[in-house]
Protein backbone atom coordinates (compact mmCIF):
# COMPACT_ATOMS: atom_id res chain seq x y z
CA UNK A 1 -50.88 7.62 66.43
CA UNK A 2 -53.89 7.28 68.60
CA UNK A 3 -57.16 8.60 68.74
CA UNK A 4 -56.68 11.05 71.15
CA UNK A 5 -53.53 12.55 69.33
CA UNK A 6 -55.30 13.01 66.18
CA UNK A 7 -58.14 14.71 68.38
CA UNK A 8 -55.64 17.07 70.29
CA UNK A 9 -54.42 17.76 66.94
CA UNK A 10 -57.16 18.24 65.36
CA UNK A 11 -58.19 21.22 68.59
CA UNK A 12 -54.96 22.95 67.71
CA UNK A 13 -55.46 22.97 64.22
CA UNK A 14 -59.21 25.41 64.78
CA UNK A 15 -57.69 26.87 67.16
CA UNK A 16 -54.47 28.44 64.70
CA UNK A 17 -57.81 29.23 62.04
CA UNK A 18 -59.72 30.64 64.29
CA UNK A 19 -57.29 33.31 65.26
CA UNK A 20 -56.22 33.65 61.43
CA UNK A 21 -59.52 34.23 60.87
CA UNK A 22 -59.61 36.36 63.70
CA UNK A 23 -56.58 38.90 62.64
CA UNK A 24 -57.76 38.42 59.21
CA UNK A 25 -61.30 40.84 60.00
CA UNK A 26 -59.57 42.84 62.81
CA UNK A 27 -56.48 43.71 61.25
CA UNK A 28 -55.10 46.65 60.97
CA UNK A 29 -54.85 46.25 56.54
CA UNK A 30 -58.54 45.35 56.65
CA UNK A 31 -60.28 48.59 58.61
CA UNK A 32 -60.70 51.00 55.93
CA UNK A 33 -62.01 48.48 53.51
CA UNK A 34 -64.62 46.87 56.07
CA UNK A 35 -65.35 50.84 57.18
CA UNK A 36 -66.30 51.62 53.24
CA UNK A 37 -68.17 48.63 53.44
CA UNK A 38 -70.05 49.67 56.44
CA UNK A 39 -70.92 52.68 54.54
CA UNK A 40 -72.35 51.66 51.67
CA UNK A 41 -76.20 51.12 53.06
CA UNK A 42 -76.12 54.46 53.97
CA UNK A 43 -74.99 55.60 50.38
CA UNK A 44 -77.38 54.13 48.44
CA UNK A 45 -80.49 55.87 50.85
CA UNK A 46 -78.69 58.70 49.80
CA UNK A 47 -78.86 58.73 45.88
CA UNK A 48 -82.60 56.91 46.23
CA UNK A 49 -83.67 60.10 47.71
CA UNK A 50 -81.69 62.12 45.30
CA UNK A 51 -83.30 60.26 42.77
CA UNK A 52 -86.79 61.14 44.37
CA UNK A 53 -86.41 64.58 44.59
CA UNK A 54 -85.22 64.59 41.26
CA UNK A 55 -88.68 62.86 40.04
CA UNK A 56 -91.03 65.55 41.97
CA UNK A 57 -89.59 68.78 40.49
């Protein structure tokens, strides 16, 4: 086995994890969970000023 083989190999190899990786994130199992994710900056502003309003009254 030559160089070049274990190079041409080695291109194939990232190129099967890349689009693992690929349907991994965009997959149709992973939406909701990456969508809560997405989310959850918006939740916590939420209670903080819950938790403010709370304080002044």
């Amino acid at each position: 086995m030559e160089m070049s083989d274990l190079r041409g190999l080695s291109t194939v190899f990232c190129m099967i994890a890349f689009l693992a990786v690929t349907y991994w994130a965009y997959g149709p199992s992973r939406k909701s969970y990456f969508e809560e994710a997405a989310s959850l900056p918006f939740l916590e502003d939420e209670v903080q000023s819950k938790q403010k309003k709370d304080e002044s009254s």
